[in-house]
Structure formats: structure tokens, C-alpha cells
C-alpha atoms as a PDB file:
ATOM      1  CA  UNK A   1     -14.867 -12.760 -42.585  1.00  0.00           C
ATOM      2  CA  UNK A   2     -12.961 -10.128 -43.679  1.00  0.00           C
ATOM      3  CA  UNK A   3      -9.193 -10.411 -43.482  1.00  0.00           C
ATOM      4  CA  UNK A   4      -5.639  -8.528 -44.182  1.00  0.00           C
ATOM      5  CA  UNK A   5      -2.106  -9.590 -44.321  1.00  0.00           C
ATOM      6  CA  UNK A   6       0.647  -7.783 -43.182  1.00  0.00           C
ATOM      7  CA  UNK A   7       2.381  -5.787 -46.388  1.00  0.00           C
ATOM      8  CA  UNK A   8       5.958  -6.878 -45.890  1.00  0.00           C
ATOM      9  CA  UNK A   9       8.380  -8.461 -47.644  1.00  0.00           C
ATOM     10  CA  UNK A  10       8.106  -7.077 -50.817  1.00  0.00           C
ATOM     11  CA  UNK A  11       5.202  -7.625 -53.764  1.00  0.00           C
ATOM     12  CA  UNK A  12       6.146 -11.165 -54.704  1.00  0.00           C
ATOM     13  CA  UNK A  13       5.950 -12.548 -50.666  1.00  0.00           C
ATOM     14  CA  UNK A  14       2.726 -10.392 -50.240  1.00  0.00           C
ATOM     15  CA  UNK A  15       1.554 -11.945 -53.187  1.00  0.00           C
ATOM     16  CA  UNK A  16       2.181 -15.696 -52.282  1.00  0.00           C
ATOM     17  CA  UNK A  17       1.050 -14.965 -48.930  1.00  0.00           C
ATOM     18  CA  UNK A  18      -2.399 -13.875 -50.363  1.00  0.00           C
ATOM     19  CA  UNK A  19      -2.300 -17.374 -52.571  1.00  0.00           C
ATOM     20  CA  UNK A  20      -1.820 -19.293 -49.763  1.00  0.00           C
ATOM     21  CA  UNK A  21      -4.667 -17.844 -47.493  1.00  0.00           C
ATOM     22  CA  UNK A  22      -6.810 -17.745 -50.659  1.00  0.00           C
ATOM     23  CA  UNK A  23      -6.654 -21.694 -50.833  1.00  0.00           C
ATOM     24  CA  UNK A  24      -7.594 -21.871 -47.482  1.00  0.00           C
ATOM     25  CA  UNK A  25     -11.230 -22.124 -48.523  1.00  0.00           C
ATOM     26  CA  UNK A  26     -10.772 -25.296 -49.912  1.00  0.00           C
ATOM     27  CA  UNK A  27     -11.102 -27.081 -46.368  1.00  0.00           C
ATOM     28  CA  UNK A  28     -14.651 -25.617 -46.703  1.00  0.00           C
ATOM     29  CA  UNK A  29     -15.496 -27.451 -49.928  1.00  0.00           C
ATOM     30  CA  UNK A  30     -17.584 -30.356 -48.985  1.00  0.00           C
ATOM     31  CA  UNK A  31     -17.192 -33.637 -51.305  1.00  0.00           C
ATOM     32  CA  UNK A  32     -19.888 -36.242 -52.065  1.00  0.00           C
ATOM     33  CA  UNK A  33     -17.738 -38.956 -50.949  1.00  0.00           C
ATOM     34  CA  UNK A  34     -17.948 -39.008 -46.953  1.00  0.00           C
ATOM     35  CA  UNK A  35     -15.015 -39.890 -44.922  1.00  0.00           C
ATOM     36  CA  UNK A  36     -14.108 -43.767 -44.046  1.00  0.00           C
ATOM     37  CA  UNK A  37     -16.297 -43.906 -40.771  1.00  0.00           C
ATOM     38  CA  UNK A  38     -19.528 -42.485 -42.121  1.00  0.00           C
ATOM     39  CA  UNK A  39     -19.485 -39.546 -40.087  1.00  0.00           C
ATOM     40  CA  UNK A  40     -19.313 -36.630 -42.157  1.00  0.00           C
ATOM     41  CA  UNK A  41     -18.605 -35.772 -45.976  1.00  0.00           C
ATOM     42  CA  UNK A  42     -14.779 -35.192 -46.964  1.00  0.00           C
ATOM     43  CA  UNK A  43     -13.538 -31.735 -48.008  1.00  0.00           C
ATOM     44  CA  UNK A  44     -11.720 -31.180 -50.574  1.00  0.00           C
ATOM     45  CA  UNK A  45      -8.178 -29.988 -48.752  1.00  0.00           C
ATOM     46  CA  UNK A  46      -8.982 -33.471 -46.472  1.00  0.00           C
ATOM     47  CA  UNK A  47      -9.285 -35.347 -50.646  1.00  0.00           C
ATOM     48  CA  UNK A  48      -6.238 -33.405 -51.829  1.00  0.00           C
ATOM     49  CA  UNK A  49      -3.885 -34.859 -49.112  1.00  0.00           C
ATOM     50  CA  UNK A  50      -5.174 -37.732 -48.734  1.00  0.00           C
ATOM     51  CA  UNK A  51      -4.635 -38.556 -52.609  1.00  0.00           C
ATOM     52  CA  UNK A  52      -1.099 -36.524 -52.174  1.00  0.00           C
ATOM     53  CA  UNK A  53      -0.476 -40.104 -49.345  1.00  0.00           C
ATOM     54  CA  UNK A  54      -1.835 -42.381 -51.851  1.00  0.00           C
ATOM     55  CA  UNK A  55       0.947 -41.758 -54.351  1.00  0.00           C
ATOM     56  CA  UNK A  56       3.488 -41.791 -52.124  1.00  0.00           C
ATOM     57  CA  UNK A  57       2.073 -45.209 -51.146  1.00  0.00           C
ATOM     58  CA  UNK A  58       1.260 -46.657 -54.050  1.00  0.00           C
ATOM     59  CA  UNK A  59       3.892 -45.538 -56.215  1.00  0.00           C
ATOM     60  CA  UNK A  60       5.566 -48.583 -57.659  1.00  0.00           C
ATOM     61  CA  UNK A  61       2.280 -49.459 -58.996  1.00  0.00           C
ATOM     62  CA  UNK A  62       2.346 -46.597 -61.761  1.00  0.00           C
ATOM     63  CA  UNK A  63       2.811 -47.992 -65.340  1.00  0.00           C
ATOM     64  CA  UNK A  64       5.609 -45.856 -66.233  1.00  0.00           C
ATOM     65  CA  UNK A  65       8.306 -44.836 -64.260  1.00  0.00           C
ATOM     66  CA  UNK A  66       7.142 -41.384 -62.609  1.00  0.00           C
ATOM     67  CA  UNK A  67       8.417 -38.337 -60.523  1.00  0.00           C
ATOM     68  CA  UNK A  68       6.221 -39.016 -57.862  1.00  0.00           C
ATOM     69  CA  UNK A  69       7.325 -35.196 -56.400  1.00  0.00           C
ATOM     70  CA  UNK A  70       5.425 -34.373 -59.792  1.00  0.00           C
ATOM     71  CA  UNK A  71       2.966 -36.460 -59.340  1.00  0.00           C
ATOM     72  CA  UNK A  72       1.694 -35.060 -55.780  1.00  0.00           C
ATOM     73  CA  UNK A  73       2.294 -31.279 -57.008  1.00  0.00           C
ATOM     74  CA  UNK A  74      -0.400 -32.591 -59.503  1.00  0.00           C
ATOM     75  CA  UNK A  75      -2.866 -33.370 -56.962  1.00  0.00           C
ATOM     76  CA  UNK A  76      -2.359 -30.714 -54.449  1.00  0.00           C
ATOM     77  CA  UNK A  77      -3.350 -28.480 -57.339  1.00  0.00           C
ATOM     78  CA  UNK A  78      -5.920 -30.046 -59.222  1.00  0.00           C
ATOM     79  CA  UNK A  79      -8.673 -29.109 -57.000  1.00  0.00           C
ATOM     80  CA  UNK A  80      -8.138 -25.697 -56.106  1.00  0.00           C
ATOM     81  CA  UNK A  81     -10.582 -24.767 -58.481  1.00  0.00           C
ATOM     82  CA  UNK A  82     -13.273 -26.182 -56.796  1.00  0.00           C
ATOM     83  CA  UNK A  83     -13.031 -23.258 -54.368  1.00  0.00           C
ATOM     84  CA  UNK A  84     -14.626 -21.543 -57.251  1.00  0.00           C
ATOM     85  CA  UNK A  85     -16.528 -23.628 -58.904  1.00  0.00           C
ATOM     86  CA  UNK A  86     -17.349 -26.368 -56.481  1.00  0.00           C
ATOM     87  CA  UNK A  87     -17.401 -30.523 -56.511  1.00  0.00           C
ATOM     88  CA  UNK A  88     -19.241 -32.250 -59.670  1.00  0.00           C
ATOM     89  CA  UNK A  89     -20.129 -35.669 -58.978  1.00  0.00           C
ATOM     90  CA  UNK A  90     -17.893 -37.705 -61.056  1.00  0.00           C
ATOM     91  CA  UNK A  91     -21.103 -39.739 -63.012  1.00  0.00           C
ATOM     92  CA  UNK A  92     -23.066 -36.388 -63.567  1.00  0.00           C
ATOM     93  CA  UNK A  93     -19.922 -35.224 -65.299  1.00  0.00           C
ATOM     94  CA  UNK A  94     -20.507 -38.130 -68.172  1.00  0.00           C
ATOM     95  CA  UNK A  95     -23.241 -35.694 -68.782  1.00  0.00           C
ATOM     96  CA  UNK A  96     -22.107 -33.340 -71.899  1.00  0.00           C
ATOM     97  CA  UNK A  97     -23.638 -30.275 -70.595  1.00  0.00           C
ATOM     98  CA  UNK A  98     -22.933 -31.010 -67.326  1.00  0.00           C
ATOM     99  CA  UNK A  99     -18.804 -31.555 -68.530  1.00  0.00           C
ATOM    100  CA  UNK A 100     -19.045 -28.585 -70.305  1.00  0.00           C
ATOM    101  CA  UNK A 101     -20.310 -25.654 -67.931  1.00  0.00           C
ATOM    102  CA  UNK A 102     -17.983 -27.720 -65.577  1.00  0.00           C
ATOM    103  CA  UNK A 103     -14.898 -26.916 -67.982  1.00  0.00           C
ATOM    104  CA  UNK A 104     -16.214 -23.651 -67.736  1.00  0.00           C
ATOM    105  CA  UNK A 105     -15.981 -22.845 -64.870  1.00  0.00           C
ATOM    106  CA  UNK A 106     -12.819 -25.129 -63.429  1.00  0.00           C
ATOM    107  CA  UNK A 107     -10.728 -22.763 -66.300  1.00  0.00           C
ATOM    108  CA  UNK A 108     -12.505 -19.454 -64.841  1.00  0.00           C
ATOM    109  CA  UNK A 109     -11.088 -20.631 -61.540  1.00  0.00           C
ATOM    110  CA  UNK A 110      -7.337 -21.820 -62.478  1.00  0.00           C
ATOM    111  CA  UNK A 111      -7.421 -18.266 -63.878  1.00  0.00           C
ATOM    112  CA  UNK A 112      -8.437 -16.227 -60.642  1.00  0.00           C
ATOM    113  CA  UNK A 113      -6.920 -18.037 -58.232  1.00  0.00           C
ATOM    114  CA  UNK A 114      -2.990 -19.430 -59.834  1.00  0.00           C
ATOM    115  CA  UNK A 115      -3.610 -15.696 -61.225  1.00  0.00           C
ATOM    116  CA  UNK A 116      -2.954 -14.582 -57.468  1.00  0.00           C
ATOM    117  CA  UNK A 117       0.598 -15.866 -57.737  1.00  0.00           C
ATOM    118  CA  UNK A 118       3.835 -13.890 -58.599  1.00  0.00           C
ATOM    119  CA  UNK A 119       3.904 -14.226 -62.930  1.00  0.00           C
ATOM    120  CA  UNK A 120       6.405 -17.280 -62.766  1.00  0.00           C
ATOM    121  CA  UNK A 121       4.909 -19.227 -60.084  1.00  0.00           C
ATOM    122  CA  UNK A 122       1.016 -18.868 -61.658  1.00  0.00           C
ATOM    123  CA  UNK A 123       2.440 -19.766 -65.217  1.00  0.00           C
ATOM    124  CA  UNK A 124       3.826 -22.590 -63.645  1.00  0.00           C
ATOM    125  CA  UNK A 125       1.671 -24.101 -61.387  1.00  0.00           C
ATOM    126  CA  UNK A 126      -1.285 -23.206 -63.952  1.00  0.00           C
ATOM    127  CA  UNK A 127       0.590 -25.382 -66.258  1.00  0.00           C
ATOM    128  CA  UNK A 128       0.620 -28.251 -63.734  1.00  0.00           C
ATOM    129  CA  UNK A 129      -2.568 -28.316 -63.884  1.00  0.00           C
ATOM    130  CA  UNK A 130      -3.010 -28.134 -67.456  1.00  0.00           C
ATOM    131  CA  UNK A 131      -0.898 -31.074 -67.381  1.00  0.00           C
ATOM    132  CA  UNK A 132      -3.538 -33.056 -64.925  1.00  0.00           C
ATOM    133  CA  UNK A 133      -6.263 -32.444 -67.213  1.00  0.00           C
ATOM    134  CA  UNK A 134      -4.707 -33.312 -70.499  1.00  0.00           C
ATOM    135  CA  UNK A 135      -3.082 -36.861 -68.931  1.00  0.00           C
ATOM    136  CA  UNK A 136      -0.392 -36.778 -71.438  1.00  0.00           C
ATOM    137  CA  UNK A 137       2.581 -37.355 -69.515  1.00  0.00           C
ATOM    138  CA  UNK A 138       2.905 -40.667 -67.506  1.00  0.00           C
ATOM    139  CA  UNK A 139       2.727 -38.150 -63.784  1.00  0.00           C
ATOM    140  CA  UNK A 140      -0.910 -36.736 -65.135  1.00  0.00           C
ATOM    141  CA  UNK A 141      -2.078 -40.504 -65.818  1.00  0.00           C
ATOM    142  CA  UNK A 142      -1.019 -41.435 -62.758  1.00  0.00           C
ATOM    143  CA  UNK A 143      -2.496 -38.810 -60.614  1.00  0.00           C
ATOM    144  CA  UNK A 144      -5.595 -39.365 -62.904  1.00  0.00           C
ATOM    145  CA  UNK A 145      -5.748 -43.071 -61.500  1.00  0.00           C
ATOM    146  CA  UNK A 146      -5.345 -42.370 -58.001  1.00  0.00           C
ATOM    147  CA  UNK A 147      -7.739 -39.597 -58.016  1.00  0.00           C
ATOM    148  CA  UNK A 148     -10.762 -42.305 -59.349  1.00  0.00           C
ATOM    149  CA  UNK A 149      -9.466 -45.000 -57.034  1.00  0.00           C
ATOM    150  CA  UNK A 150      -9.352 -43.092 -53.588  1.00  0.00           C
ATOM    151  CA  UNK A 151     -13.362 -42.237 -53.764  1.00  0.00           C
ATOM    152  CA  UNK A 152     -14.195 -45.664 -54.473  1.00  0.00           C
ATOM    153  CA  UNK A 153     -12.162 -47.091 -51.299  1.00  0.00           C
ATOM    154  CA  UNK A 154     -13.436 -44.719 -48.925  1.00  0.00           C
ATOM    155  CA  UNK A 155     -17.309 -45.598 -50.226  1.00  0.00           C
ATOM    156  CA  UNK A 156     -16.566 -49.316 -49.719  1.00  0.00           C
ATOM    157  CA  UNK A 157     -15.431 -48.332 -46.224  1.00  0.00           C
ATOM    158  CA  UNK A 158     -18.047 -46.203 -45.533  1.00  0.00           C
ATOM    159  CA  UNK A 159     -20.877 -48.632 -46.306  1.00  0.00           C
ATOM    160  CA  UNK A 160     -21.986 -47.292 -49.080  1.00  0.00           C
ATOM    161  CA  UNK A 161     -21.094 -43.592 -49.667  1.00  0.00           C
ATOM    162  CA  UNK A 162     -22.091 -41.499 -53.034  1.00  0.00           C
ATOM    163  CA  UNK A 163     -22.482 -44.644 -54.172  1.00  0.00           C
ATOM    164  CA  UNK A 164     -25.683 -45.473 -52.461  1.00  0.00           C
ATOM    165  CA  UNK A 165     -26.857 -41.390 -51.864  1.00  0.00           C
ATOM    166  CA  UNK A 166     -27.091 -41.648 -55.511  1.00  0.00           C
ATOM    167  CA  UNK A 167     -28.290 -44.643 -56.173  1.00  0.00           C
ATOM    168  CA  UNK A 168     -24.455 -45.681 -58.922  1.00  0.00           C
ATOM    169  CA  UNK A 169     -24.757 -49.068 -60.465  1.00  0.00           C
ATOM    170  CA  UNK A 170     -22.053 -51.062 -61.105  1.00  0.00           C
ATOM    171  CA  UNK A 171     -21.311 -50.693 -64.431  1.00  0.00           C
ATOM    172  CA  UNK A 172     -21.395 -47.551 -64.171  1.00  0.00           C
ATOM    173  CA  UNK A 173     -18.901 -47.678 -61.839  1.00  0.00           C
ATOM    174  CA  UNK A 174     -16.591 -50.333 -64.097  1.00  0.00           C
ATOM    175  CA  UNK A 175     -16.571 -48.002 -67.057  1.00  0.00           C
ATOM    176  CA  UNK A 176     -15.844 -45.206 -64.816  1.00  0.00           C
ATOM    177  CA  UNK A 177     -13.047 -47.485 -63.904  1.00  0.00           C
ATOM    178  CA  UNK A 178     -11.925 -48.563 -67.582  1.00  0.00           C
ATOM    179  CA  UNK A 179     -11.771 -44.999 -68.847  1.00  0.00           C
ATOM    180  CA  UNK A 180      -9.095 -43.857 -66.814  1.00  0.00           C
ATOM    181  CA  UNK A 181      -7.291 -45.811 -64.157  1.00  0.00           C
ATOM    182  CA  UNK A 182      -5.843 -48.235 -66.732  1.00  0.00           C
ATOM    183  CA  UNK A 183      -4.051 -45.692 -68.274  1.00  0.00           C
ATOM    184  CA  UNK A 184      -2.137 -44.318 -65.087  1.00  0.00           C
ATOM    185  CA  UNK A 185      -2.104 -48.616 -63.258  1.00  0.00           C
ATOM    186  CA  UNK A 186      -3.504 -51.610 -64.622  1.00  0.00           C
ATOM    187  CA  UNK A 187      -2.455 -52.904 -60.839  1.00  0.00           C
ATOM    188  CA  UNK A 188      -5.152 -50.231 -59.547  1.00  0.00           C
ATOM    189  CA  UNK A 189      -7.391 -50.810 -62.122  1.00  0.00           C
ATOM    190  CA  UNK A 190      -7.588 -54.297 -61.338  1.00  0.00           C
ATOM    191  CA  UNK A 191      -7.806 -53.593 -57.695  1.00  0.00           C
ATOM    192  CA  UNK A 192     -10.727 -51.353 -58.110  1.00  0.00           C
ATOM    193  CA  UNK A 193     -12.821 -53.847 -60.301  1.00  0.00           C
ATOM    194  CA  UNK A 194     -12.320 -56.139 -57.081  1.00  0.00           C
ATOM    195  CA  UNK A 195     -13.902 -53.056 -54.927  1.00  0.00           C
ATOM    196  CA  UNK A 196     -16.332 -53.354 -56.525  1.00  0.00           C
ATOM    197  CA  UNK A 197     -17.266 -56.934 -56.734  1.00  0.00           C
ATOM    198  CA  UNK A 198     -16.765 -56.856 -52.749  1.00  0.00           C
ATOM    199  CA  UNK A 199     -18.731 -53.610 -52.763  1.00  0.00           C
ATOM    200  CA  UNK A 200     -21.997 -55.804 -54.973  1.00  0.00           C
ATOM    201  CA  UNK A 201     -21.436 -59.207 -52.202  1.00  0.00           C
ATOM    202  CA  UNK A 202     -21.969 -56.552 -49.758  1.00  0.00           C
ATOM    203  CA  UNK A 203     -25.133 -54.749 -51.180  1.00  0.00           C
ATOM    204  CA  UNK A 204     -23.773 -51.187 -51.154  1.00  0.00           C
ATOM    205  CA  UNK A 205     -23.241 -50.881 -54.763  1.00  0.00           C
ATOM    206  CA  UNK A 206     -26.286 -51.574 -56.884  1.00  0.00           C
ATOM    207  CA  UNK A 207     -26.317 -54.484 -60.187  1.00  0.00           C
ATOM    208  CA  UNK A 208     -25.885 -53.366 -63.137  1.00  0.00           C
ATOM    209  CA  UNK A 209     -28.904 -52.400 -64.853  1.00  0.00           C
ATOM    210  CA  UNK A 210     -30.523 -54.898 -67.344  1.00  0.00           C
END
């Protein structure tokens, strides 16, 4: 549906105003992971905050010490592209050509839509999410280890979730693990290689493959 905003306020607050109905649309990007009763797949704005409660909870469990301010900007923005260019499922993305037209088109998007944005603020917040994708700086690991953990607790809770629409193994699943939540929490990391030992007693996470 077509829309307008009011044109008030001067360029910059008719700007951000535009930004901010813009990312609207991510509440219409639908996940693979479903929500913790079963009922109905996650969006992306429903992932985004939900990860932005897991650092606040889960804070002291970072490796380093981190901003954790900076470390929820970082995952309030690190999905916005997806309102472009949509959710890849994390194990298709160990594909090459699959990672790459994803890279793609993830950059395309961080430069329409932080684009949108008065100069300073899209330089900025385009440069927080730079920083997620890099995972150079203690925040970005962080963020990067929380954002692999919170899928695989809402599949365990779920019964199953992407896990079993797509028929994931488990060590696919444990070097999912090992290549990036050690480097944000070995506390998490840990934690998740129990999820998924629970998730194999339980049968909703397939053996590994012989």
C-alpha cells in the first residue's frame, strides 16, 4: 500500500521518518526458525528483538568485556537487509555460491536502505553493520554468538524447527557452533553443544552422518 509522510520538520526529520517506516517491512520477513510454541515462523523484527533481550540477558557471559548498548545497536541493524534481500538459511549459506550472491545482495541492501538516512546517521549506522559482519571488535563477536545461539534454542523448544523441515544433522550443527560462538562465549558455546545433545536424546535433531 501506498503511503506518505507528512513533510515537516525539515529534510533531516523527513528523512529519518522515511527510515523508520521503511524498516517497517521487516515484521513481514518470515524466518525459517518458527517461534517457541510451534505455531507460526518468526519474523525477522520478532528475531531482531528478541536477540536485542538476549544480550541484555546474557551479557556477563561475553569473553571480553563489551558495550552491551553496542552490542544491541549491532543486532537491531544487522538484519535490515533482509527486507531486501530476504532470510538465507544459515547451512545453505556454507554453500560458496549460495554465500556469495548472498553478500551480494545483503551489501545492495545496507546501501538502499541506511542510504535513506540523513549522511551522518547512514555512514554511521552502515558502519555498525560493517562492524557485525567483519567480527573484529569483541561487540561484533558477541552479537555474532548470540545471533547462532537464539535459533538453536527456539528449535529445541519448538520440537524440532528448521532443524527437522530440513532435515540438519548434528554435526552440522556442532561446526556451525565451533565456527563462531566460541569466538564471541565459550560459556554459550558450551551451552549450545548441550542443545544439542538434548536436542539428539530427544530425536529432533538428526545423527551425524557416517
Amino acid at each position: 500500500m501506498a503511503y506518505s509522510l507528512p513533510n515537516a520538520g525539515g529534510e533531516r526529520l523527513v528523512a529519518q521518518m522515511q527510515f523508520l517506516i521503511e524498516i517497517d517491512r521487516l515484521k513481514t520477513i518470515l524466518r525459517q526458525t518458527p517461534i517457541s510454541d510451534a505455531s507460526r515462523q518468526e519474523n525477522t523484527a520478532e528475531h531482531s528483538w528478541h536477540l536485542a533481550m538476549c544480550a541484555t540477558v546474557l551479557v556477563e557471559h561475553a569473553n571480553e568485556p563489551v558495550d552491551v548498548a553496542r552490542v544491541i545497536e549491532l543486532l537491531l541493524l544487522h538484519d535490515l537487509v533482509e527486507i531486501d534481500a530476504g532470510d538465507t538459511f544459515v547451512y545453505a549459506a556454507n554453500d560458496p555460491a549460495v554465500a556469495a550472491a548472498q553478500e551480494l545482495a545483503e551489501t545492495a541492501a545496507a546501501d538502499r536502505i541506511f542510504g535513506l538516512l540523513p549522511n551522518d546517521q547512514a555512514v554511521l549506522l552502515r558502519a555498525r553493520w560493517n562492524e557485525f559482519e567483519a567480527k573484529q571488535t569483541p561487540e561484533s563477536r558477541f552479537a555474532k554468538a548470540i545471533d547462532r545461539v537464539h535459533p538453536m534454542l527456539l528449535n529445541l523448544a519448538s520440537g524440532g524447527g528448521s532443524w527437522a523441515a530440513h532435515g540438519v544433522t548434528a554435526d552440522k550443527t556442532r561446526r556451525l557452533i565451533d565456527s563462531t560462538i566460541p569466538g564471541g562465549s565459550t560459556v554459550l558455546a558450551d551451552y549450545a553443544h548441550e542443545v544439542v545433545n538434548l536436542a539428539l536424546d530427544r530425536g529432533i535433531l538428526l545423527p551425524p552422518v557416517e
